[in-house]
Protein backbone atom coordinates (compact mmCIF):
# COMPACT_ATOMS: atom_id res chain seq x y z
CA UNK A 1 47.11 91.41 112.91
CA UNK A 2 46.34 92.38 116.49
CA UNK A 3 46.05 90.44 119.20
CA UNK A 4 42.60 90.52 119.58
CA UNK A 5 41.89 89.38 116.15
CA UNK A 6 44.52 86.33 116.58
CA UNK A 7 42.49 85.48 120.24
CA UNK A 8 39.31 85.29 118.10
CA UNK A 9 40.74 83.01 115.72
CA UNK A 10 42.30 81.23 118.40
CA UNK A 11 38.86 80.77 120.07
CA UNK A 12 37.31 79.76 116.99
CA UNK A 13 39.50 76.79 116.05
CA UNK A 14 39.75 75.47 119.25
CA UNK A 15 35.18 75.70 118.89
CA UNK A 16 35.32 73.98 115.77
CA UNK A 17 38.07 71.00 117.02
CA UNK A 18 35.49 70.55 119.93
CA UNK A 19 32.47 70.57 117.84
CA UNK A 20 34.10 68.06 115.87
CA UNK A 21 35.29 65.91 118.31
CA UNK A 22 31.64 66.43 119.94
CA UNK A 23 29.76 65.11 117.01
CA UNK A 24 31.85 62.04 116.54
CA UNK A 25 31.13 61.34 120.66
CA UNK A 26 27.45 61.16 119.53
CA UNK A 27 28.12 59.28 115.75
CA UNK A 28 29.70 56.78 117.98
CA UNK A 29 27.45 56.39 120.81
CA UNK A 30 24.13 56.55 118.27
CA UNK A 31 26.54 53.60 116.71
CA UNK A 32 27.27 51.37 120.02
CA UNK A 33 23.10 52.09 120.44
CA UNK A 34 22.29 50.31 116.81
CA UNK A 35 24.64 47.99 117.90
CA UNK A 36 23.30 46.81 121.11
CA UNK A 37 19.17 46.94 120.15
CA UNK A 38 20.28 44.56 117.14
CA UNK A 39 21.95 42.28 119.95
CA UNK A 40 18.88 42.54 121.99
CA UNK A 41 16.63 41.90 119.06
CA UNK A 42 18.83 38.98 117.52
CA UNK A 43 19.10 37.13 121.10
CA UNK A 44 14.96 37.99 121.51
CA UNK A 45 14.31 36.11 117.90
CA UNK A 46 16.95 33.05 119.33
CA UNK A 47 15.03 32.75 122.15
CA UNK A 48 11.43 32.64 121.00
CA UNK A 49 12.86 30.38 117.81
CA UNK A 50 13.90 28.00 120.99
CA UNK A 51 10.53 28.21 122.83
CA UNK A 52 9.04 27.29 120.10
CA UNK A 53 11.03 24.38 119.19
CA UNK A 54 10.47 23.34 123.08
CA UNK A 55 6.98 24.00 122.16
CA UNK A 56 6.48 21.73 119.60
CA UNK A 57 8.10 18.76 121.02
CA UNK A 58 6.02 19.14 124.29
CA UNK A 59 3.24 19.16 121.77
CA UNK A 60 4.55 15.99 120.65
CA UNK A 61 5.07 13.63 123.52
CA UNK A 62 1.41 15.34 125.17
CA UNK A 63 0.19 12.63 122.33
CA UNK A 64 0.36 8.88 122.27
CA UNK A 65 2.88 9.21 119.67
CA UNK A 66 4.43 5.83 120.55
CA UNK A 67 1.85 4.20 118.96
CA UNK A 68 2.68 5.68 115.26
CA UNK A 69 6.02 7.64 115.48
CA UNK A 70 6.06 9.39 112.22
CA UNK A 71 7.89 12.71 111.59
CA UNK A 72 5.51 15.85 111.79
CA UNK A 73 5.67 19.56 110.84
CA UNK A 74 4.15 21.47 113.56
CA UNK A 75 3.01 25.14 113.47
CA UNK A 76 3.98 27.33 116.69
CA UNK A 77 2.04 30.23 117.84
CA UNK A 78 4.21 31.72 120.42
CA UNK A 79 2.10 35.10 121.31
CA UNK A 80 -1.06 33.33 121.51
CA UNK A 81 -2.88 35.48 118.52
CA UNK A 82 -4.50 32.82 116.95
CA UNK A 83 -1.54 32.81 114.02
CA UNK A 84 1.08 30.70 113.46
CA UNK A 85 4.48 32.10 114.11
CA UNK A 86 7.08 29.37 113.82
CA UNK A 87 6.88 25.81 111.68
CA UNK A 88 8.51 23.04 113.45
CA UNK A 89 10.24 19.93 111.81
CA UNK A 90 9.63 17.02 114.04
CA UNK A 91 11.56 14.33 112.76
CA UNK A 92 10.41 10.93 113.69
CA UNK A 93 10.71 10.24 117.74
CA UNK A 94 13.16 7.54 118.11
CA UNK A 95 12.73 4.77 121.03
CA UNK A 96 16.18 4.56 122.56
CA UNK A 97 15.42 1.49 125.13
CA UNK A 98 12.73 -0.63 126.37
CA UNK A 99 12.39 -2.53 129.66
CA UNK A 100 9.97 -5.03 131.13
CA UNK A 101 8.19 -3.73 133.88
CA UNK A 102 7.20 -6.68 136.71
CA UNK A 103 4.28 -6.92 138.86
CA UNK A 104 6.49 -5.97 141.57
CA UNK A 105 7.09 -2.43 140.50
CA UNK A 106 3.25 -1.61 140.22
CA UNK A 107 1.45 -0.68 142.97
CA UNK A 108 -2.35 -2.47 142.71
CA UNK A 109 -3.64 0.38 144.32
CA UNK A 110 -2.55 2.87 141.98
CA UNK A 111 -5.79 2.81 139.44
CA UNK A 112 -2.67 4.10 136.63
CA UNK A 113 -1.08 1.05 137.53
CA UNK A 114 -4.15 -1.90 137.67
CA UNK A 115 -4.40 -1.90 133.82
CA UNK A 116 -0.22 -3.34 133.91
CA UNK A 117 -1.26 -5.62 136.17
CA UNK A 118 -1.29 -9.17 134.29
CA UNK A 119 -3.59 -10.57 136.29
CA UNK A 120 -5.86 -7.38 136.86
CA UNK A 121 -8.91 -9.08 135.74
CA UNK A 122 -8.06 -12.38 136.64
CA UNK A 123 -10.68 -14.07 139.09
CA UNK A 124 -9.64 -15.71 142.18
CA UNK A 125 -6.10 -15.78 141.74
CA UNK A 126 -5.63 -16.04 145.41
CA UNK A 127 -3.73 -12.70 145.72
CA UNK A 128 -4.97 -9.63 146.94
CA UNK A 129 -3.44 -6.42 148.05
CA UNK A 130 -5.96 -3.63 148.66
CA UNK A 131 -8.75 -5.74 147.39
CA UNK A 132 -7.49 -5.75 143.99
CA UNK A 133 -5.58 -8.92 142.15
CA UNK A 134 -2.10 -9.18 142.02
CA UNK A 135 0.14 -11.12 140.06
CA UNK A 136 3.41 -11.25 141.93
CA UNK A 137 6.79 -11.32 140.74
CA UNK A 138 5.34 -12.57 136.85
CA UNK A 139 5.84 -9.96 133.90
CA UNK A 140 3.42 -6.99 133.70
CA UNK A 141 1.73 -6.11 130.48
CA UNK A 142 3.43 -2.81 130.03
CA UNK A 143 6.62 -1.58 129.37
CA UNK A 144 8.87 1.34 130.13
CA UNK A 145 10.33 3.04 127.13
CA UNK A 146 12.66 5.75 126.48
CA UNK A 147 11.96 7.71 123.79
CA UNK A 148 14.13 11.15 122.36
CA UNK A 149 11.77 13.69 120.43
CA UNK A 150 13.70 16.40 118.87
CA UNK A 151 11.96 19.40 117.15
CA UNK A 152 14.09 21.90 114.96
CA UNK A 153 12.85 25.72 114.23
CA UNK A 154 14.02 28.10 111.87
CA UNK A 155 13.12 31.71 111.67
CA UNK A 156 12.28 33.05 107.70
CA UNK A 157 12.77 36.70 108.81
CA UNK A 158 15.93 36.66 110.78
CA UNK A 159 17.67 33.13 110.39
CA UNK A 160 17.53 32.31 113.94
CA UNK A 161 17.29 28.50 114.36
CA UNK A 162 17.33 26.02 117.49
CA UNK A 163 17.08 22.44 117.97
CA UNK A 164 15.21 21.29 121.40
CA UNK A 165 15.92 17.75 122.26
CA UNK A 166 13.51 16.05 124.81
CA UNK A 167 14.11 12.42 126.41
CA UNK A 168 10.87 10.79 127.55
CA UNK A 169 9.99 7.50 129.99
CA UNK A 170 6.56 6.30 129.09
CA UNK A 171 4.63 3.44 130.01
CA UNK A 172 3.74 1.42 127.05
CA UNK A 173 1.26 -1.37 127.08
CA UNK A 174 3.27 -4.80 125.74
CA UNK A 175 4.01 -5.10 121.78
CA UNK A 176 4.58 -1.47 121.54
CA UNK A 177 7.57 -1.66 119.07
CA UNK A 178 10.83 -0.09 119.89
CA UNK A 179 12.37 0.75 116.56
């Protein structure tokens, strides 16, 4: 065999080895590509499973709900198309403290505040700030409660879940249970 023919063959094994070594380059970066869209995708579902779990408690305490606290299942729709995307479990909120609020912590002009007032529609009780009654240092008829609403999500398709936990201060007119 010449030497010509042995170049040739030469050439041509070290063009196949590269070829080779070329296509597993590209196998592995098509792989490390699959890879990463699936992490993008995956931490896209996570985070619209835990806007919609933050959804549905906001839904929650945007309602009286301390009146009745019951648990609730709550449909999400996260893109605004009319259909629901996520269900929500709302287990009942729980009402972690309770304090009397006094007369002195309520401002009489504040109109949020003149229905606390205990003597708000009292005549003549010889107190006035701002031309509306006051009561003084006496109990009000509301009370501040802190309440914890917790909503838990779990995506069907991809079995991305996430719990949102809210804590809520709400003024509570007097005899609103704290279970």
């Amino acid at each position: 065999m010449n030497t010509r023919n042995k170049q040739r063959a030469q050439t041509l094994i070290v063009g196949l080895v590269m070829l080779v070594v070329l296509t597993l380059l590209v196998m592995s970066a098509l792989r490390a590509s699959n890879v990463n869209t699936r992490i993008a995708g995956n931490t896209q579902m996570q985070e619209e499973t835990a806007t919609a779990a933050e959804n549905a408690t906001e839904q929650v305490i945007s309602t009286n709900f301390t009146t009745n606290p019951v648990s609730q299942v709550i449909a999400v729709d996260i893109n605004n198309d009319g259909t629901s995307d996520y269900t929500a479990n709302v287990p009942e909120p729980r009402c972690t403290g309770s304090l009397a609020v006094t007369n002195t912590q309520l401002n009489p002009a504040n109109p949020a505040d003149v229905p606390c007032i205990s003597s708000a529609t009292a005549k003549q009780t010889g107190l006035m700030v701002s031309g509306v009654a006051s009561a003084g240092t006496g109990p009000s008829w509301c009370y501040l409660q802190q309440w914890e609403v917790q909503a838990q999500v779990t995506d069907n398709r991809t079995g991305a879940n996430a719990t949102s936990t809210q804590g809520v201060s709400m003024r509570v007119p007097v005899g609103t249970e704290c279970p």
